[in-house]
PDB file of N, CA and C in Angstrom:
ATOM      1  N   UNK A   1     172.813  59.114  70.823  1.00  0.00           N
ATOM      2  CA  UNK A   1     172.464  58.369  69.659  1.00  0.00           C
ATOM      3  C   UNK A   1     171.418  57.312  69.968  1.00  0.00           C
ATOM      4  N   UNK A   2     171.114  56.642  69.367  1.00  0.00           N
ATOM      5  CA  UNK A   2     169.819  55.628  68.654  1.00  0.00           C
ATOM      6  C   UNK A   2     170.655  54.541  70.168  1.00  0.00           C
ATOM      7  N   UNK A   3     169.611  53.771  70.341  1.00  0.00           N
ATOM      8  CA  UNK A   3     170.271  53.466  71.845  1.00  0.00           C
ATOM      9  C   UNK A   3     170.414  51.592  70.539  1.00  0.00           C
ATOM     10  N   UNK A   4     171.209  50.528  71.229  1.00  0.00           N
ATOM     11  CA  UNK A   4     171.468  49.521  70.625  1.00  0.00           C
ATOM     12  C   UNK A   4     170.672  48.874  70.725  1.00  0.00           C
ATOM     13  N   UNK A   5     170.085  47.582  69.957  1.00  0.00           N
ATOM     14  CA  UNK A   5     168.708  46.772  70.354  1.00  0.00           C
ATOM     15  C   UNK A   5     169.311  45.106  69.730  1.00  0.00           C
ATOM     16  N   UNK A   6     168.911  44.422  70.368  1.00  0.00           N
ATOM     17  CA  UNK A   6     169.161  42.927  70.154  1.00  0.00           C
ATOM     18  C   UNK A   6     168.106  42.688  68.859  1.00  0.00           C
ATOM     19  N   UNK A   7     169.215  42.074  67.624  1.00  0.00           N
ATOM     20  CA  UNK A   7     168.270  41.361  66.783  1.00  0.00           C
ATOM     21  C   UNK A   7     167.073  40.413  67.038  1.00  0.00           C
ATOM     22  N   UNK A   8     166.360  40.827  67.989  1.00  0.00           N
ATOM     23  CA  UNK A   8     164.714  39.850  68.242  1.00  0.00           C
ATOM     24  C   UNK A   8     164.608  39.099  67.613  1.00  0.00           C
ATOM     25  N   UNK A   9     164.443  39.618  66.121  1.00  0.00           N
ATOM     26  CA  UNK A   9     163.764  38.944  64.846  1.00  0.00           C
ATOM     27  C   UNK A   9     164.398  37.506  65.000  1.00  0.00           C
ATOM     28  N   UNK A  10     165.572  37.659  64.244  1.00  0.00           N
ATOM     29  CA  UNK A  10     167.052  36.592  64.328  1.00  0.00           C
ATOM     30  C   UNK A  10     167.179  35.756  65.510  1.00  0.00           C
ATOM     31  N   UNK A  11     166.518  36.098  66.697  1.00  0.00           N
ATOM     32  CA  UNK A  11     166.336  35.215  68.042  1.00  0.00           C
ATOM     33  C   UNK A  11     165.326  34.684  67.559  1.00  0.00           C
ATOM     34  N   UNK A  12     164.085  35.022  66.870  1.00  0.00           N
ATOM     35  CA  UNK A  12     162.778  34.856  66.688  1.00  0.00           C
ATOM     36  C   UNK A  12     162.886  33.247  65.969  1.00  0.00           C
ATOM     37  N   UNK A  13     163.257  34.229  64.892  1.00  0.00           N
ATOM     38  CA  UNK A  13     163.471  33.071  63.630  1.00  0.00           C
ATOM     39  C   UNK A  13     164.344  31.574  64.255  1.00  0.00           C
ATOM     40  N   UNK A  14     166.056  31.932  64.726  1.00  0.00           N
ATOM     41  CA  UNK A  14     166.537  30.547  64.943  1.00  0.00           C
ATOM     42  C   UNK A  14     165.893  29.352  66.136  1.00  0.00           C
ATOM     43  N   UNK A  15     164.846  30.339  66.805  1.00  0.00           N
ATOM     44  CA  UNK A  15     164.440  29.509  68.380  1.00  0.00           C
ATOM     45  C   UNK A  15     162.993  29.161  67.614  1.00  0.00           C
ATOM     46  N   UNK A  16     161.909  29.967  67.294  1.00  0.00           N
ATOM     47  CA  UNK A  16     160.682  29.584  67.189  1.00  0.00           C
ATOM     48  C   UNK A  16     160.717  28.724  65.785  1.00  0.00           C
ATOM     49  N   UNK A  17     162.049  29.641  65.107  1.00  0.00           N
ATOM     50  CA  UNK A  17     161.614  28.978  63.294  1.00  0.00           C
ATOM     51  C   UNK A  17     162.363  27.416  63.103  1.00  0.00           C
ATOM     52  N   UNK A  18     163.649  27.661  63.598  1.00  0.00           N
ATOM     53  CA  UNK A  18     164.485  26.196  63.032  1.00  0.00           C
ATOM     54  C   UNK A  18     164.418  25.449  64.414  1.00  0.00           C
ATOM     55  N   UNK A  19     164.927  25.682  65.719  1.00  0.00           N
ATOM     56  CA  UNK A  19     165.088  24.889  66.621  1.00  0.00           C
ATOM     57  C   UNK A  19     163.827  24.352  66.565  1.00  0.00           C
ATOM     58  N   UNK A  20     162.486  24.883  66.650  1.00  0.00           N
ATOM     59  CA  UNK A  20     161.669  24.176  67.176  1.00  0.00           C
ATOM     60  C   UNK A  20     161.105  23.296  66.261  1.00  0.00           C
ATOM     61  N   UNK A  21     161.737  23.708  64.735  1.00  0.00           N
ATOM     62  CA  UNK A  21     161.025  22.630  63.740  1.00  0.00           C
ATOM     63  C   UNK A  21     161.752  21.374  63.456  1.00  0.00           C
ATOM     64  N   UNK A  22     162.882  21.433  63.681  1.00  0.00           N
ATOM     65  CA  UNK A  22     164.005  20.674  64.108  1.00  0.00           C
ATOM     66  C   UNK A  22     163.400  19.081  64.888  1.00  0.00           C
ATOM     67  N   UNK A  23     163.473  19.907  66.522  1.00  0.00           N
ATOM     68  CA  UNK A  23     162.547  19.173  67.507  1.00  0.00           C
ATOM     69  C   UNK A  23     161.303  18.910  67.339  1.00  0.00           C
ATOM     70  N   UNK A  24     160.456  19.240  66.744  1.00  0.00           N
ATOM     71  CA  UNK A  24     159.606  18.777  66.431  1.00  0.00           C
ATOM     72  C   UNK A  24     159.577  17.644  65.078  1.00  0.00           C
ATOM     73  N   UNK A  25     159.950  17.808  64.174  1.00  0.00           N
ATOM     74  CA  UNK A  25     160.580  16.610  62.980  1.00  0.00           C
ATOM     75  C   UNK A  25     160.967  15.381  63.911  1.00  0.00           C
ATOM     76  N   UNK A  26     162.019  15.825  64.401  1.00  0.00           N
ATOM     77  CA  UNK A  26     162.631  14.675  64.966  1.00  0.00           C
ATOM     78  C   UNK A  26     161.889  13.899  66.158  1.00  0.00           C
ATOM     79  N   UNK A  27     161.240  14.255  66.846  1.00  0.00           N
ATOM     80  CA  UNK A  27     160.097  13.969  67.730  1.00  0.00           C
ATOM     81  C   UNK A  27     158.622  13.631  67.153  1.00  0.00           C
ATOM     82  N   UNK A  28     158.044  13.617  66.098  1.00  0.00           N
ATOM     83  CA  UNK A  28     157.061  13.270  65.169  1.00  0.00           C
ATOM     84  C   UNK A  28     157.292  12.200  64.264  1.00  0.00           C
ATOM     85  N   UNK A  29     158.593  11.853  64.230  1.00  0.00           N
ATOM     86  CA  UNK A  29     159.565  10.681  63.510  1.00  0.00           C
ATOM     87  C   UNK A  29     159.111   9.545  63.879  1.00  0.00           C
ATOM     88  N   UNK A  30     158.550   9.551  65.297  1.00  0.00           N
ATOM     89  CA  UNK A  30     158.250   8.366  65.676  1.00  0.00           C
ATOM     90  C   UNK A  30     156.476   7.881  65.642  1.00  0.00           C
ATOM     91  N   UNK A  31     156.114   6.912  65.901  1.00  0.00           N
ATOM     92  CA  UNK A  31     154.619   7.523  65.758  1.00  0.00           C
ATOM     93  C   UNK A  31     154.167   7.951  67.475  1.00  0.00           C
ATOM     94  N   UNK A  32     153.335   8.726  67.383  1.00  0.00           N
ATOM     95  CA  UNK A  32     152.799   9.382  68.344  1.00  0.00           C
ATOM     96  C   UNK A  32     151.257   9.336  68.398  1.00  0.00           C
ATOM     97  N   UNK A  33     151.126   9.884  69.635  1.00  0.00           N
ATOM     98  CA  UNK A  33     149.319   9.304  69.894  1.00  0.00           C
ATOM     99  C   UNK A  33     148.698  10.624  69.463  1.00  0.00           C
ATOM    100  N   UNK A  34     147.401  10.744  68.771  1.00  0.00           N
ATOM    101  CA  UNK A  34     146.584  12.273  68.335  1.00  0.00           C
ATOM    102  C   UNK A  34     146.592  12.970  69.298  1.00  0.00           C
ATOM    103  N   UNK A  35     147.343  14.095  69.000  1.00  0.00           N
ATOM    104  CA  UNK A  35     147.512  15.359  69.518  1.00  0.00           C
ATOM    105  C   UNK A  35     148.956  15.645  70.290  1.00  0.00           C
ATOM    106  N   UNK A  36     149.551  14.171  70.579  1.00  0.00           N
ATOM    107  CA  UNK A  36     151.435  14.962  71.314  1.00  0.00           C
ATOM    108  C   UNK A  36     151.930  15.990  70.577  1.00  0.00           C
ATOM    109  N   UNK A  37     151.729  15.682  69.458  1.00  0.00           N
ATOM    110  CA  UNK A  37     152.723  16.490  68.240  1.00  0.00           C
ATOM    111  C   UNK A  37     152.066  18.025  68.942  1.00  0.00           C
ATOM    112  N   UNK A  38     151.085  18.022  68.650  1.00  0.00           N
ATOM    113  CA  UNK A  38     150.347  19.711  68.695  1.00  0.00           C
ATOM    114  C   UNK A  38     150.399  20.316  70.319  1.00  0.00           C
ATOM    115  N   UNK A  39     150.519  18.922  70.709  1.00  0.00           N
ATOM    116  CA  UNK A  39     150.963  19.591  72.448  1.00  0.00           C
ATOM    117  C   UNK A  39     152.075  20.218  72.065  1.00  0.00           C
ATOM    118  N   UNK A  40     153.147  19.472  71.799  1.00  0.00           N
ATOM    119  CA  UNK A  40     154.767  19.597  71.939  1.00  0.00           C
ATOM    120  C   UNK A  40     154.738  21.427  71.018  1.00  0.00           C
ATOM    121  N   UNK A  41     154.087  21.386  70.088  1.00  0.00           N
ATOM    122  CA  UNK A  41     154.516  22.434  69.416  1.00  0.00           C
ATOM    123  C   UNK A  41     153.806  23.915  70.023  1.00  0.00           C
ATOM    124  N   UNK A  42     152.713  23.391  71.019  1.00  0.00           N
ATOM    125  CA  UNK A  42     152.319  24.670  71.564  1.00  0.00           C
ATOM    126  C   UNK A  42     153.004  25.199  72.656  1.00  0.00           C
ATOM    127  N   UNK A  43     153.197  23.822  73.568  1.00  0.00           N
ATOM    128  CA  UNK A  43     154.134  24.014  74.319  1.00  0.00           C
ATOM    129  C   UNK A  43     155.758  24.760  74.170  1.00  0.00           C
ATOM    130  N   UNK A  44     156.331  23.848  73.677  1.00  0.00           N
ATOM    131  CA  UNK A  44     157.628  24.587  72.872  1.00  0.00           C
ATOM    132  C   UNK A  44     157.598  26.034  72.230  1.00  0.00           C
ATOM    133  N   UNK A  45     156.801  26.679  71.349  1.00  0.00           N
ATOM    134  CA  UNK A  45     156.569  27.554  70.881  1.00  0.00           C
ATOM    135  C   UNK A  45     156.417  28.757  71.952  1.00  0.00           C
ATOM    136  N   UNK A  46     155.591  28.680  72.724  1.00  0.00           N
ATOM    137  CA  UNK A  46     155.314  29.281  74.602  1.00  0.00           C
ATOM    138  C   UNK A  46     156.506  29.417  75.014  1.00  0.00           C
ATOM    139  N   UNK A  47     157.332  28.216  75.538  1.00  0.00           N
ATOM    140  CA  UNK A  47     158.250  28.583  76.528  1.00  0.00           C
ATOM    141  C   UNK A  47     159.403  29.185  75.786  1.00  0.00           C
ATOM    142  N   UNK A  48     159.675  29.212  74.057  1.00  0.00           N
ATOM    143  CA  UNK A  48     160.644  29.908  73.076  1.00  0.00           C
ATOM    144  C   UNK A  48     160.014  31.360  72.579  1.00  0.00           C
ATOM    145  N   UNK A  49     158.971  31.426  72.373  1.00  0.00           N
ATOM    146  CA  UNK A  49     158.438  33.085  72.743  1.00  0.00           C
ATOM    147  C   UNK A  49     158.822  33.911  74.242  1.00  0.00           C
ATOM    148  N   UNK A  50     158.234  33.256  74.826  1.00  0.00           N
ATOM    149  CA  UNK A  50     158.669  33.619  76.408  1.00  0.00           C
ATOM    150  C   UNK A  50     159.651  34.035  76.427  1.00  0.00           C
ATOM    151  N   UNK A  51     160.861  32.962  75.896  1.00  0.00           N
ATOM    152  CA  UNK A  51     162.355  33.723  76.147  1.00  0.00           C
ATOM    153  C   UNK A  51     162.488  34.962  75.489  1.00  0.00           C
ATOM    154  N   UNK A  52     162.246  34.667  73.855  1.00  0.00           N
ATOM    155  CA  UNK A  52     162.548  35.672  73.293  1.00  0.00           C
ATOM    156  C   UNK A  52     161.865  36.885  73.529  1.00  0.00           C
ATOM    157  N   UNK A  53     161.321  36.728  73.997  1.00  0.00           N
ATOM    158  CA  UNK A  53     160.379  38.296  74.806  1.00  0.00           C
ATOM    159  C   UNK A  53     160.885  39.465  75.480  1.00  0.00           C
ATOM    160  N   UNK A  54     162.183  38.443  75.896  1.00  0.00           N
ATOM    161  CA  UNK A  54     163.039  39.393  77.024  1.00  0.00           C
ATOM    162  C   UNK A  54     163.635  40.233  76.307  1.00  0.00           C
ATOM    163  N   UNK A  55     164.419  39.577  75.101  1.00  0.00           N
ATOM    164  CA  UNK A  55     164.962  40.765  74.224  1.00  0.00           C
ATOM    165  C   UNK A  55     164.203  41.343  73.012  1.00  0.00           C
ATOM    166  N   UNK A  56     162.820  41.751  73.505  1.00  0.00           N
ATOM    167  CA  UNK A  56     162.424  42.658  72.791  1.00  0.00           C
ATOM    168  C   UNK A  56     161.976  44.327  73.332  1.00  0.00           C
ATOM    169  N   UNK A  57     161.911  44.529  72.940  1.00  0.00           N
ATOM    170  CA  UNK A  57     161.497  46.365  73.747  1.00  0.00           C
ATOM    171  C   UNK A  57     159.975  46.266  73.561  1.00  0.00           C
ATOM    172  N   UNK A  58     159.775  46.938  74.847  1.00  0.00           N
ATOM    173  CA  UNK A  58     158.115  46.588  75.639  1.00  0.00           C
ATOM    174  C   UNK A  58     157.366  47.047  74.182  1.00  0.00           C
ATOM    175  N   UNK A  59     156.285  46.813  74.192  1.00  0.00           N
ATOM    176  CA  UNK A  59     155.713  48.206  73.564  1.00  0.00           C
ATOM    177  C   UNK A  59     155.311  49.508  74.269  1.00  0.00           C
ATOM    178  N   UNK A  60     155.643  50.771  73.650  1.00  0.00           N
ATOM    179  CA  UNK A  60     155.846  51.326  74.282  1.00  0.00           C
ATOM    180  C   UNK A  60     153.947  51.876  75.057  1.00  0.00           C
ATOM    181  N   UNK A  61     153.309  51.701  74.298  1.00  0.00           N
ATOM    182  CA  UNK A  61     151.851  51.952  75.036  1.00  0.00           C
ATOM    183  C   UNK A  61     151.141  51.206  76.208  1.00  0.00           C
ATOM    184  N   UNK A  62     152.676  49.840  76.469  1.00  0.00           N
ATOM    185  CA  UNK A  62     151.778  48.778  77.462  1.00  0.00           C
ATOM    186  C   UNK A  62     152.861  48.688  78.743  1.00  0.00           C
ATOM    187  N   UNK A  63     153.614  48.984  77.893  1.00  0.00           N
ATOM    188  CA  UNK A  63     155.237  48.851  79.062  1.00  0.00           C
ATOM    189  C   UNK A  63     155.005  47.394  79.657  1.00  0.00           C
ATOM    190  N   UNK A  64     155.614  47.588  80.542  1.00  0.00           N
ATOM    191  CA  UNK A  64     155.538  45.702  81.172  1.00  0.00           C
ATOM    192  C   UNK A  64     154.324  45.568  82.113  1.00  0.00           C
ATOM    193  N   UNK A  65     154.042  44.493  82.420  1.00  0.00           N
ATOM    194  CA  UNK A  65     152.412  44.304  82.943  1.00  0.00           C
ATOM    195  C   UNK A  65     153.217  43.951  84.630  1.00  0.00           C
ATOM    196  N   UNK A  66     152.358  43.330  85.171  1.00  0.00           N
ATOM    197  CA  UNK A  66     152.557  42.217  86.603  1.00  0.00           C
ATOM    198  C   UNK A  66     153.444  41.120  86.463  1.00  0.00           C
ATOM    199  N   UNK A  67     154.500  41.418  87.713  1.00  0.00           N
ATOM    200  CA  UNK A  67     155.688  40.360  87.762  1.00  0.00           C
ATOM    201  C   UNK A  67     156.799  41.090  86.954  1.00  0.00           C
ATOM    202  N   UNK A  68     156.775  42.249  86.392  1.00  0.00           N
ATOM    203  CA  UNK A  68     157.606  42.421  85.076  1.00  0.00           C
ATOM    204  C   UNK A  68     157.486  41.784  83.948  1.00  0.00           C
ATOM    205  N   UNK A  69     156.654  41.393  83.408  1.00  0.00           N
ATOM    206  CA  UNK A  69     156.764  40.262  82.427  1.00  0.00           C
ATOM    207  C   UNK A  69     155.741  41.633  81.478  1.00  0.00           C
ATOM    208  N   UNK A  70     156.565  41.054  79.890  1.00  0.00           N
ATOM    209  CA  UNK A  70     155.390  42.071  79.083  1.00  0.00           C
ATOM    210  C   UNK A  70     154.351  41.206  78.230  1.00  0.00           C
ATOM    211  N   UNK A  71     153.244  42.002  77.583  1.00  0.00           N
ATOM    212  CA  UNK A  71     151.760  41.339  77.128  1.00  0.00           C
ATOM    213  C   UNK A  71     152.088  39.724  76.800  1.00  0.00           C
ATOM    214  N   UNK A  72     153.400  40.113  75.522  1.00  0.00           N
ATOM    215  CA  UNK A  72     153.652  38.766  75.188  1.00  0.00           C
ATOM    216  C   UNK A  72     153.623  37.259  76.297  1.00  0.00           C
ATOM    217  N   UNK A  73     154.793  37.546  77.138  1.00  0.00           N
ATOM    218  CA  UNK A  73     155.008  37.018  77.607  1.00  0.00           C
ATOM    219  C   UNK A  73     153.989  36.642  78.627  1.00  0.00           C
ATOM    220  N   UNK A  74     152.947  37.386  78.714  1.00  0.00           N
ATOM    221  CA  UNK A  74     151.848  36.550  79.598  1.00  0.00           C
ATOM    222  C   UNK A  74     150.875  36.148  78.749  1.00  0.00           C
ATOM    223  N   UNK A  75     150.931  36.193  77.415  1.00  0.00           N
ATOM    224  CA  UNK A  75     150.314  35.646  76.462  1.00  0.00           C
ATOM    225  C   UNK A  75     150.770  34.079  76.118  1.00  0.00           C
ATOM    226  N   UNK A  76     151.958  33.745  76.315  1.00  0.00           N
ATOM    227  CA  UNK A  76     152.316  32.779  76.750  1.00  0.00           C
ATOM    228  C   UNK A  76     152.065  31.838  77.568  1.00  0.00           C
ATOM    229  N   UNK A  77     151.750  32.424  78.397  1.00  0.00           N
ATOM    230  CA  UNK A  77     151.529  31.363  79.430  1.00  0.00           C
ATOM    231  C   UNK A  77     150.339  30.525  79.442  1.00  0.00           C
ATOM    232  N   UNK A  78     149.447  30.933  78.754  1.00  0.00           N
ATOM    233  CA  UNK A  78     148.275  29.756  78.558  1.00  0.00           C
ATOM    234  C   UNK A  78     148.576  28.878  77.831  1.00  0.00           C
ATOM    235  N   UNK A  79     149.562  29.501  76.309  1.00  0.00           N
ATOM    236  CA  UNK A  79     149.726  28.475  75.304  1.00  0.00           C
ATOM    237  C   UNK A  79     150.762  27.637  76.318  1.00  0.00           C
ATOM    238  N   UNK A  80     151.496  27.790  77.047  1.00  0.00           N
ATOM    239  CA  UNK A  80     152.216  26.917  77.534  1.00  0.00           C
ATOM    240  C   UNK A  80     151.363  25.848  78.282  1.00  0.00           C
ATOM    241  N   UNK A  81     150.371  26.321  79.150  1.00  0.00           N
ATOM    242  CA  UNK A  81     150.129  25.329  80.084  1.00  0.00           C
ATOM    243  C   UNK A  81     148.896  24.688  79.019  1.00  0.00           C
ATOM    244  N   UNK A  82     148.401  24.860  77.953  1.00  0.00           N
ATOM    245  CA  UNK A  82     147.160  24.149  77.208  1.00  0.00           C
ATOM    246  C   UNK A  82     148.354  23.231  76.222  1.00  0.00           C
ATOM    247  N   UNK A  83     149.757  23.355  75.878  1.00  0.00           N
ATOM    248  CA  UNK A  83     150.452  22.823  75.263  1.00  0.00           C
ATOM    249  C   UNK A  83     150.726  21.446  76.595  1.00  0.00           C
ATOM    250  N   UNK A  84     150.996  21.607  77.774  1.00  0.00           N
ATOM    251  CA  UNK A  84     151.588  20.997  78.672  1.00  0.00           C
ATOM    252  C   UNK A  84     150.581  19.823  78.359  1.00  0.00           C
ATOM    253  N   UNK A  85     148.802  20.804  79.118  1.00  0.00           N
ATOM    254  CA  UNK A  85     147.715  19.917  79.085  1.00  0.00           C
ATOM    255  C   UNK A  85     147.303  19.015  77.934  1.00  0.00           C
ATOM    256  N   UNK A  86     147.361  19.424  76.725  1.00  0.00           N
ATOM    257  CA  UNK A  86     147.180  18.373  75.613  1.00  0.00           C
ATOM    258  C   UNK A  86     148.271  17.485  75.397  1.00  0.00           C
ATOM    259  N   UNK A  87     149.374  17.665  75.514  1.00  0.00           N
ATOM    260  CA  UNK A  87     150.131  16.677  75.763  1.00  0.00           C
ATOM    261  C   UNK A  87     149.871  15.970  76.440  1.00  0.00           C
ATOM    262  N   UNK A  88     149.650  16.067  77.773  1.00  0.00           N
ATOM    263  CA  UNK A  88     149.518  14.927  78.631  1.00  0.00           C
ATOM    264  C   UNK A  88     148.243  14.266  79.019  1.00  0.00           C
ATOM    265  N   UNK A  89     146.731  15.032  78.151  1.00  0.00           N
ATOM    266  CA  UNK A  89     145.726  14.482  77.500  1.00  0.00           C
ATOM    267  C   UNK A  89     146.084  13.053  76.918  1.00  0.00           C
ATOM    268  N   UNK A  90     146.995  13.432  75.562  1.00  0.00           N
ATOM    269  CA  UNK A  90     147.139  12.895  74.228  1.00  0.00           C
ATOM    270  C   UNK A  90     147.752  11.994  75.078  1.00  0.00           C
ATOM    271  N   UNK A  91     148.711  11.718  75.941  1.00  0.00           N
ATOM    272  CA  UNK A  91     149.534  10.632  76.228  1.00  0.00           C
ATOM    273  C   UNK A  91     148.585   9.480  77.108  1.00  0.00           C
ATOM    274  N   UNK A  92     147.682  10.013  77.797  1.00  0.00           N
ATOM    275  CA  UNK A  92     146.937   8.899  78.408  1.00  0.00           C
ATOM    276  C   UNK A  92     145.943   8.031  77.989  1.00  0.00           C
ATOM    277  N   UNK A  93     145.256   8.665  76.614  1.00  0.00           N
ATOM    278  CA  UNK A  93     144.460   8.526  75.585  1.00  0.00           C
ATOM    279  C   UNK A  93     144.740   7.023  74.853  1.00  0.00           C
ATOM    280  N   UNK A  94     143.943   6.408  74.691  1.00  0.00           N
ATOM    281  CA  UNK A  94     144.198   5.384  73.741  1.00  0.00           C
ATOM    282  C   UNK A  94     143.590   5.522  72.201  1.00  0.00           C
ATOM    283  N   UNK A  95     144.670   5.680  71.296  1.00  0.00           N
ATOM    284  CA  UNK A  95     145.056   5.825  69.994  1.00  0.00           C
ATOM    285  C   UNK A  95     144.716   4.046  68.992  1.00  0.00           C
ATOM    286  N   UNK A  96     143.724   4.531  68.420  1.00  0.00           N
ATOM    287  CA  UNK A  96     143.132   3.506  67.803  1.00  0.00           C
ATOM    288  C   UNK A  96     144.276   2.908  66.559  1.00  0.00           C
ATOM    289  N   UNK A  97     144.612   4.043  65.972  1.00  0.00           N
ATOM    290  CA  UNK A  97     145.876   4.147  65.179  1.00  0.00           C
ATOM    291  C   UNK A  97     146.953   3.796  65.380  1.00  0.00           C
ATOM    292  N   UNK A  98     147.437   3.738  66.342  1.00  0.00           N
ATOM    293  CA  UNK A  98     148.425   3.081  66.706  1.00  0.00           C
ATOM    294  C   UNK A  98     148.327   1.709  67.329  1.00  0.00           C
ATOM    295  N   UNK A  99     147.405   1.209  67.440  1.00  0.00           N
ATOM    296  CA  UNK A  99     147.442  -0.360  68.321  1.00  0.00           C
ATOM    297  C   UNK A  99     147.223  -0.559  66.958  1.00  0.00           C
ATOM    298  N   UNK A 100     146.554  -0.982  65.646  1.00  0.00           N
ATOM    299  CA  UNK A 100     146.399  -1.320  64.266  1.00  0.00           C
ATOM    300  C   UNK A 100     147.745  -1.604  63.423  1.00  0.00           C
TER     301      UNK A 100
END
């Protein structure tokens, strides 16, 4: 029979859709310097794709790439480390907006 498959989607949705909008609300609550917010959410978004990657089935025309990891998941990895980097851009930056 039809072999069993993990609801992805439903991983998709509660990690990328609510957790991260969640954490992000609540972390934007405060004021922040131009651009943390958009770090945090590229970042976050990266390392919650990433996971959910695992339980998805490869595609089948690419199968898994280098390291085992599939397209997605090395598609990730830039948004992660350009999420890391603008964050920690944005944090050293002096914010005109906020000293006012």
């Amino acid at each position: 029979g039809p072999q069993p498959r993990h609801p992805s989607q439903i991983y998709q949705f509660l990690g990328e859709g609510l957790l991260l909008f969640v954490l992000l609300w609540l972390y934007a609550r405060q004021p922040r310097k131009t651009g943390q917010v958009s770090g945090a959410f590229l970042f976050g978004y990266g390392v919650l794709r990433f996971v959910a990657e695992y339980f998805r089935e490869p595609d089948a025309f690419l199968g898994l790439q280098a390291l085992g990891l599939s397209r997605g998941q090395w598609l990730c990895v830039p948004m992660i480390l350009a999420g890391a980097a603008l964050w920690a851009w944005a944090s050293r930056r002096r914010d005109a907006a906020l000293e006012n």
